[in-house]
N, C-alpha and C. Protein backbone atom coordinates (compact mmCIF):
# COMPACT_ATOMS: atom_id res chain seq x y z
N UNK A 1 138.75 -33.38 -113.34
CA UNK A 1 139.88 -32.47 -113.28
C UNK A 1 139.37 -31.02 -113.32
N UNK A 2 139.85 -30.43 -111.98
CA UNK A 2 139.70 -29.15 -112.33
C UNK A 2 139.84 -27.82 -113.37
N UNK A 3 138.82 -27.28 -114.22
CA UNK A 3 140.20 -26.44 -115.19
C UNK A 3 140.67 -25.11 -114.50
N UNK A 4 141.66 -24.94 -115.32
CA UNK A 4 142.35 -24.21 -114.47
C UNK A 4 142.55 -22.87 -115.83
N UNK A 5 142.21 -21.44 -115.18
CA UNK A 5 142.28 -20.34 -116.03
C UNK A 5 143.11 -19.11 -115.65
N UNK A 6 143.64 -18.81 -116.86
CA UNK A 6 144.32 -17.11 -116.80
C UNK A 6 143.26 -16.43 -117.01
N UNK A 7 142.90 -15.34 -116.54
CA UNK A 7 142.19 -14.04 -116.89
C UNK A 7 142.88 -12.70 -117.41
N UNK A 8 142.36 -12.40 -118.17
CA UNK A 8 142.85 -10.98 -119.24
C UNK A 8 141.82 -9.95 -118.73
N UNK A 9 142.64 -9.29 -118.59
CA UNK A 9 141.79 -7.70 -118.06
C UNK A 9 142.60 -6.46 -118.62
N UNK A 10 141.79 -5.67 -119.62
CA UNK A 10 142.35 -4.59 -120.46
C UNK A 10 141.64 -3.26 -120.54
N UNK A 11 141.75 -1.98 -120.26
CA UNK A 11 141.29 -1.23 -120.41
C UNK A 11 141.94 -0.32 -121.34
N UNK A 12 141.13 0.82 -121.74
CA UNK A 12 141.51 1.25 -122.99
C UNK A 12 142.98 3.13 -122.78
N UNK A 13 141.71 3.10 -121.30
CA UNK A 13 142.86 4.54 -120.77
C UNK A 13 143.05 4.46 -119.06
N UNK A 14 144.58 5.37 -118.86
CA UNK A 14 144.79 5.09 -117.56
C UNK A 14 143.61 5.68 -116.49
N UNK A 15 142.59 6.34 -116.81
CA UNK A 15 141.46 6.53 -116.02
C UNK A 15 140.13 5.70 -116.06
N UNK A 16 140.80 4.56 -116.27
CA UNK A 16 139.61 3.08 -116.35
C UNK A 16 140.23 2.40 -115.40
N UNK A 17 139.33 1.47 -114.87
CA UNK A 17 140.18 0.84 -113.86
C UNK A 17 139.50 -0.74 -114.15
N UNK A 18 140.38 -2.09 -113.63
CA UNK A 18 139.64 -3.30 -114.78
C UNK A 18 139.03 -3.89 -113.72
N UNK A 19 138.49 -2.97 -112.21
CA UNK A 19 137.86 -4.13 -111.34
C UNK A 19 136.53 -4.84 -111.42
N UNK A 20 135.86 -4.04 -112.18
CA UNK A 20 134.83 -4.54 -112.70
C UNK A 20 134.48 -5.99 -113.56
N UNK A 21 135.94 -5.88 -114.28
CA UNK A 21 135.98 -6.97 -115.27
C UNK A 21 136.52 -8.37 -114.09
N UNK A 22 137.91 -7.71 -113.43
CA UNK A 22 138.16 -9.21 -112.42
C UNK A 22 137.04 -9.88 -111.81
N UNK A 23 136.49 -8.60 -110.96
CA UNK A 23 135.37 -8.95 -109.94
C UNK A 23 134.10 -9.97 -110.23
N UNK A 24 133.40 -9.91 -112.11
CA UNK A 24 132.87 -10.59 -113.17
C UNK A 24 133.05 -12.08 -113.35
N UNK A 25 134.38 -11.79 -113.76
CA UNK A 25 135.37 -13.06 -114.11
C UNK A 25 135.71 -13.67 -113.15
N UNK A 26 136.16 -13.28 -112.11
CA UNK A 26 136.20 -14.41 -110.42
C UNK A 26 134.74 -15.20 -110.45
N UNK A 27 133.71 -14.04 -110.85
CA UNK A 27 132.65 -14.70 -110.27
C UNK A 27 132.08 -16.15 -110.86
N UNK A 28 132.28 -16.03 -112.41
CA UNK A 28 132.14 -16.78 -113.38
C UNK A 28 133.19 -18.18 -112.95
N UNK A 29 134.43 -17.87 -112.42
CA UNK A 29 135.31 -18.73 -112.20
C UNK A 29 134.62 -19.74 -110.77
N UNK A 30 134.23 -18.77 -110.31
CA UNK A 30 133.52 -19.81 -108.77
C UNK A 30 132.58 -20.45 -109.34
N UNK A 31 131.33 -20.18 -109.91
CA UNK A 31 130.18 -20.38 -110.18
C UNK A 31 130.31 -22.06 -111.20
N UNK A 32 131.87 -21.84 -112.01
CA UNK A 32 132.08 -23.00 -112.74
C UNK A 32 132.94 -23.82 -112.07
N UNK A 33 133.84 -23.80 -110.76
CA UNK A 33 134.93 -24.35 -110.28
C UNK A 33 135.95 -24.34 -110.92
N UNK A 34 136.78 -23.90 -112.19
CA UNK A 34 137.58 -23.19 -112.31
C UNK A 34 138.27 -22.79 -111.13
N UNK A 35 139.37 -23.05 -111.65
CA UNK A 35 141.02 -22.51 -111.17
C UNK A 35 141.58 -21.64 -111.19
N UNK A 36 141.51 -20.11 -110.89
CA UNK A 36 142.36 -19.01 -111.68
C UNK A 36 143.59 -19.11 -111.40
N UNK A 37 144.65 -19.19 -112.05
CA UNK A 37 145.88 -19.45 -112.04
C UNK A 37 146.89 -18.22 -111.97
N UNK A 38 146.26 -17.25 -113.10
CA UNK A 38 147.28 -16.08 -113.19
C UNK A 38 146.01 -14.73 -113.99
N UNK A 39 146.30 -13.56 -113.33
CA UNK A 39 145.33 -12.33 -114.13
C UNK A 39 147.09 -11.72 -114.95
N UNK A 40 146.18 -11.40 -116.34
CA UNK A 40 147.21 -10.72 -116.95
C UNK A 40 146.40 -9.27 -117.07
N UNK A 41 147.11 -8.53 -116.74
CA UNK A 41 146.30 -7.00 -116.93
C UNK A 41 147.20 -5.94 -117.74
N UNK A 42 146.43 -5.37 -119.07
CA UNK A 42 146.75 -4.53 -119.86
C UNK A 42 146.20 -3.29 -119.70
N UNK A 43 146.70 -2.29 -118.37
CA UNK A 43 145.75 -1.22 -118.05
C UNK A 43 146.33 -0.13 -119.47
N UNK A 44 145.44 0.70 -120.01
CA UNK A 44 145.60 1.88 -120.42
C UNK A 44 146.08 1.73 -121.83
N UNK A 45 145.96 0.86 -122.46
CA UNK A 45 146.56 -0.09 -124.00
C UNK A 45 145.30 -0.38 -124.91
N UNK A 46 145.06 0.15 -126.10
CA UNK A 46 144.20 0.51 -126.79
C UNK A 46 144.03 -1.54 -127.28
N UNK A 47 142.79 -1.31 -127.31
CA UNK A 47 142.09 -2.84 -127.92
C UNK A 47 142.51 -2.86 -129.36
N UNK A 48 142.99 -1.72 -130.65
CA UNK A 48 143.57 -1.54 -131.45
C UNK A 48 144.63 -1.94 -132.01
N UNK A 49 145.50 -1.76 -130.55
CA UNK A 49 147.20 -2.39 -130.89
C UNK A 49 146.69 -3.65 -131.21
N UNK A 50 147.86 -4.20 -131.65
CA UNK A 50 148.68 -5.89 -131.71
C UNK A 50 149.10 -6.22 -130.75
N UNK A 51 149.16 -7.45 -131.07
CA UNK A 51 149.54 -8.26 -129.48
C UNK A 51 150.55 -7.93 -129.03
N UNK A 52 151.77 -7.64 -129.91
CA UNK A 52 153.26 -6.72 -129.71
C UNK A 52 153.05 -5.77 -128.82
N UNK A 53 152.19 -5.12 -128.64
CA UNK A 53 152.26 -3.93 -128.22
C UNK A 53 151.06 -4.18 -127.04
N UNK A 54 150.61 -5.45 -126.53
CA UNK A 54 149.50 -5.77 -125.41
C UNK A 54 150.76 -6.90 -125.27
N UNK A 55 151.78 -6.56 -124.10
CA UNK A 55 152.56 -7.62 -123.51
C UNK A 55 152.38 -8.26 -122.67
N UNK A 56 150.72 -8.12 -121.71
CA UNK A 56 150.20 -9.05 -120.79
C UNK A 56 149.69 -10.30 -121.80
N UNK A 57 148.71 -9.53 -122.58
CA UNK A 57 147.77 -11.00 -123.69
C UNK A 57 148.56 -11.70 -124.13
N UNK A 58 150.13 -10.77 -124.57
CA UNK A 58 151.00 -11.64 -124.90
C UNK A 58 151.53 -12.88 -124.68
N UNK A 59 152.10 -12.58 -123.25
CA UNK A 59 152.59 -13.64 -122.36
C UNK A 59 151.32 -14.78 -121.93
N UNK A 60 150.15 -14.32 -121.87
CA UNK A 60 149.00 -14.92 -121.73
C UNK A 60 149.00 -15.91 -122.40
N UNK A 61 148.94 -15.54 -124.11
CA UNK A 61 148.87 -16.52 -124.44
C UNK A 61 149.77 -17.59 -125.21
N UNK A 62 151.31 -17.35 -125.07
CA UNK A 62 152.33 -17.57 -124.71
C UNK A 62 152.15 -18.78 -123.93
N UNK A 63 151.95 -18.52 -122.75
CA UNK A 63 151.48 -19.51 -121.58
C UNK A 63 150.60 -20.65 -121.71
N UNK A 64 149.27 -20.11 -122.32
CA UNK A 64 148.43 -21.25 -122.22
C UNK A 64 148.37 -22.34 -122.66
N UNK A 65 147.99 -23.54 -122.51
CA UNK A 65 147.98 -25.20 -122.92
C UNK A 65 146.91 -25.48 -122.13
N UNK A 66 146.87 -26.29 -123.25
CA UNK A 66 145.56 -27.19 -122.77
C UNK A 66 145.62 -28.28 -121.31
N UNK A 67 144.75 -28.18 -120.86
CA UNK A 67 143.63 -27.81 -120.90
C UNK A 67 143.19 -26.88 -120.22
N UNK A 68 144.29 -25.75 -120.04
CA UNK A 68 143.56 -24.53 -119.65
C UNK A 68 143.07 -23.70 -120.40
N UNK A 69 142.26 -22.39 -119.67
CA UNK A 69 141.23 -22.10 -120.49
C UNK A 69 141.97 -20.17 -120.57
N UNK A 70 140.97 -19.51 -121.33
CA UNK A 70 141.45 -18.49 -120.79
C UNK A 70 139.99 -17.49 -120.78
N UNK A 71 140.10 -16.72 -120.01
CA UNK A 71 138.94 -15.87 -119.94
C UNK A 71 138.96 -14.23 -119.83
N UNK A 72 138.50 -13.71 -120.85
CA UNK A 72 138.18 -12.26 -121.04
C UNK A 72 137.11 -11.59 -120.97
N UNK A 73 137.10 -10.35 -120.64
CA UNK A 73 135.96 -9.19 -120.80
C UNK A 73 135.49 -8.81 -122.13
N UNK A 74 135.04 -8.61 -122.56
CA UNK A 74 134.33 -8.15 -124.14
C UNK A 74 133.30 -7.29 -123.93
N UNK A 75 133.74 -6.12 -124.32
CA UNK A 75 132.54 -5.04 -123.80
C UNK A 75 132.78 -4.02 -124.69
């Protein structure tokens, strides 16, 4: 069975941009056969807040069940 993943992509200000992180994370997703299903993107939203206040990660992880996976940037 294929797994199948959301990706989270967050940057901290609106003069960041998260293609770096998708472009990463696709790659990782091919390389394993992974599924990407859905990108949730939190542009310009401090890694600080709560999840309240990050309403992509929110719904993200809201969403997820097993056996999907989910995959983030950490930098």
């Amino acid at each position: 069975m294929k797994r199948r993943i959301g990706i989270y992509l967050r940057v901290s200000t609106d003069g960041q941009t998260t293609e770096n992180q998708r472009r990463e994370l696709e790659a990782v997703a091919a390389r394993s056969g992974w599924e990407v299903v859905d990108f949730h993107e939190d542009a310009g939203i401090s890694g600080s807040n709560g999840r309240e206040r990050r309403p992509r990660l929110d719904r993200l992880l809201k969403d997820a069940t097993a056996p999907n996976m989910i995959a983030a940037w950490v930098g």
